[in-house]
Protein backbone atom coordinates (compact mmCIF):
# COMPACT_ATOMS: atom_id res chain seq x y z
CA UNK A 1 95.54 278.52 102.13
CA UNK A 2 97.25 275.48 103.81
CA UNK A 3 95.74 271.95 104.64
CA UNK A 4 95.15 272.95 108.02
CA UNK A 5 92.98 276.00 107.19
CA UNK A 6 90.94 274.00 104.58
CA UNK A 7 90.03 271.46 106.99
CA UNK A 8 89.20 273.96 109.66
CA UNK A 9 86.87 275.70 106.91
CA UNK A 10 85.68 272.76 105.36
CA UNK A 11 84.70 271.41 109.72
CA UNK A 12 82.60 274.85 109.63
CA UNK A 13 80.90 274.49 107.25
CA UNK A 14 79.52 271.26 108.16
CA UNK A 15 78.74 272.15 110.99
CA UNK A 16 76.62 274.98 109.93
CA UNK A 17 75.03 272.69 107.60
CA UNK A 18 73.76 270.31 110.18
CA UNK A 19 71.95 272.53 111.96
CA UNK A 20 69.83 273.90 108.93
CA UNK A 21 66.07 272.35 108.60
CA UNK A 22 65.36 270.22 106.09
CA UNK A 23 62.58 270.69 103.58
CA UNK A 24 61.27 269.29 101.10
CA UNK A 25 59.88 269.70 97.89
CA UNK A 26 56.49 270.86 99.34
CA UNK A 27 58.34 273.48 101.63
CA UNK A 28 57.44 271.36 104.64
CA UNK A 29 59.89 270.10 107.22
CA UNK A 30 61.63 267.01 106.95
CA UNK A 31 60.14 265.58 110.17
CA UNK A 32 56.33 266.59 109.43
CA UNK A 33 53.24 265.22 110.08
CA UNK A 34 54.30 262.22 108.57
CA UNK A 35 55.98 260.65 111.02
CA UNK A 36 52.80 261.00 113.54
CA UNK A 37 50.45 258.78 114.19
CA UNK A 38 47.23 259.00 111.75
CA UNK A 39 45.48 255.86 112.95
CA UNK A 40 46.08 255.56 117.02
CA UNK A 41 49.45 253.59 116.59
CA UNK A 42 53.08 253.49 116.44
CA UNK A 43 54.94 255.00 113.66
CA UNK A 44 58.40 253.69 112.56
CA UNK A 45 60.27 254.82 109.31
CA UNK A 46 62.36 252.23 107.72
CA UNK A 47 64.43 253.37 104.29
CA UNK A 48 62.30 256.33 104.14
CA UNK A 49 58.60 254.41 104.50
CA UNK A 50 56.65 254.71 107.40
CA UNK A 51 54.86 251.71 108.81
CA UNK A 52 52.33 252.25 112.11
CA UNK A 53 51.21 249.47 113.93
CA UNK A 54 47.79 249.76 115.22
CA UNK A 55 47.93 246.67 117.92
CA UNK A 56 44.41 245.76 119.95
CA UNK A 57 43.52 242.56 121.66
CA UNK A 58 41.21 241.50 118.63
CA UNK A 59 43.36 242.87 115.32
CA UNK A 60 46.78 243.56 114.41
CA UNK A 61 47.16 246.36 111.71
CA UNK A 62 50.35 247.73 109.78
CA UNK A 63 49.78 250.92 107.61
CA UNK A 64 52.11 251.85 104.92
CA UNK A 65 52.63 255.62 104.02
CA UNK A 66 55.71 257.27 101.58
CA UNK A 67 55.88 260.78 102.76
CA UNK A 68 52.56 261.13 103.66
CA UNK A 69 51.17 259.01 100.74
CA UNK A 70 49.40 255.93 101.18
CA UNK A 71 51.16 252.85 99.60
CA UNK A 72 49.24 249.85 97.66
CA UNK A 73 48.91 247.22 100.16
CA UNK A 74 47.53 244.89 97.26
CA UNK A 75 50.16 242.07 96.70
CA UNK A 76 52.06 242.73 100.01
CA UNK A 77 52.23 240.21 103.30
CA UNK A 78 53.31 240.98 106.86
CA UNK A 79 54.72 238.64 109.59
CA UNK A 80 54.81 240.38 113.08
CA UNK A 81 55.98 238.52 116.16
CA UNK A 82 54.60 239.80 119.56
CA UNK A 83 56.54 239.85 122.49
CA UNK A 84 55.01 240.53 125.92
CA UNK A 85 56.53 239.38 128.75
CA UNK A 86 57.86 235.63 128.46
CA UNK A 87 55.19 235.23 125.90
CA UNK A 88 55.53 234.99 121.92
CA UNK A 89 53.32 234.62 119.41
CA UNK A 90 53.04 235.06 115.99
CA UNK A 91 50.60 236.30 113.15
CA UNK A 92 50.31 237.07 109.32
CA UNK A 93 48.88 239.90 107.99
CA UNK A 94 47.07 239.95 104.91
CA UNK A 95 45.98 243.24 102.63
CA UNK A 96 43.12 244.58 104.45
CA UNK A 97 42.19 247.92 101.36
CA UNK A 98 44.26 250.55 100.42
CA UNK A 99 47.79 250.63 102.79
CA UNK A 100 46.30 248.18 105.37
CA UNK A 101 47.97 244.79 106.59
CA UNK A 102 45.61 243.05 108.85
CA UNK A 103 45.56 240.00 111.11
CA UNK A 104 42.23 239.57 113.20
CA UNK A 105 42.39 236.95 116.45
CA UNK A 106 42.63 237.31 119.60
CA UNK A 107 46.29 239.07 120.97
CA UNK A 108 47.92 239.33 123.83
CA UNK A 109 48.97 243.02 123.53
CA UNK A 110 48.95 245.64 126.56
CA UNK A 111 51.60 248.58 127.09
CA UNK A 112 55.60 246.98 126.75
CA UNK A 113 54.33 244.77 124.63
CA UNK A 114 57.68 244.30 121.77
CA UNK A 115 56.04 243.82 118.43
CA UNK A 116 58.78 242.59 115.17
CA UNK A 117 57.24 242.91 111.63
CA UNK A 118 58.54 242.14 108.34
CA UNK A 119 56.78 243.35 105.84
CA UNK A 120 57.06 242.57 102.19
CA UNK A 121 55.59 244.66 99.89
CA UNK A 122 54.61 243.29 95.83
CA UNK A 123 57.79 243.54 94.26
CA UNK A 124 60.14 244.79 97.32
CA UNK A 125 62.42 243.29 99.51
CA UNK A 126 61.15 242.42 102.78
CA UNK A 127 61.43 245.21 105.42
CA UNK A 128 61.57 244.72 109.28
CA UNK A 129 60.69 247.30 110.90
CA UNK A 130 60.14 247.15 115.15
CA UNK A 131 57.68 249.01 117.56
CA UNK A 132 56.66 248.88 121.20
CA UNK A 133 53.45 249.44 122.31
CA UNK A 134 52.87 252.55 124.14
């Protein structure tokens, strides 16, 4: 077989490959439930954790899941920074119980509104992850 053909059946095959599902271990599809919203908000997935910003005029929240599993919020700290329109403001979020950040206030947050949050959880690197709010 020459260099040609190899390449030609090696493009094939990866080809074919991309277009299978992904599982895993639990059979599910790669793309599950897990990447919905559970708590009315915004899901993003950032190095294979999924953060959803619940944002209201009165509280800020950022939930941590891994796969569908809630993650220890104890230790961690959040910083978002909202953007709506020409306006910018900031707020920390604190552990609020199990994977809850939390920042309570009043916030200027309607639909458009560009939220950035970097969240640091105890003993990880800090994470930014960014949402807009539907």
């Amino acid at each position: 077989m020459n260099l040609i053909h190899r390449v030609t059946v090696l493009a094939g095959l990866s080809a074919a490959l991309c277009t299978l599902p992904v599982t895993g271990a639990d059979g599910k599809h790669a793309t599950g439930d897990h990447h919905k919203p559970k708590y009315g908000g915004v899901v993003r997935e950032v190095k294979e954790v999924q953060y959803e910003l619940v944002a209201k005029p009165d509280s800020i929240a950022i939930f941590v899941e891994d796969h569908g599993k809630k993650v220890d919020s104890k230790g961690a700290t959040a910083k978002v920074t909202l953007l709506t329109g020409k306006e910018k403001s900031e707020a920390t979020l604190l552990p609020a119980g199990e994977n809850k950040l939390e920042a309570k206030g009043k916030f200027d947050v309607k639909a458009g509104t560009k939220v950035v949050s970097v969240v640091t959880l105890a003993g990880k690197s800090a994470v930014t992850a960014r949402f807009v709010v539907p």
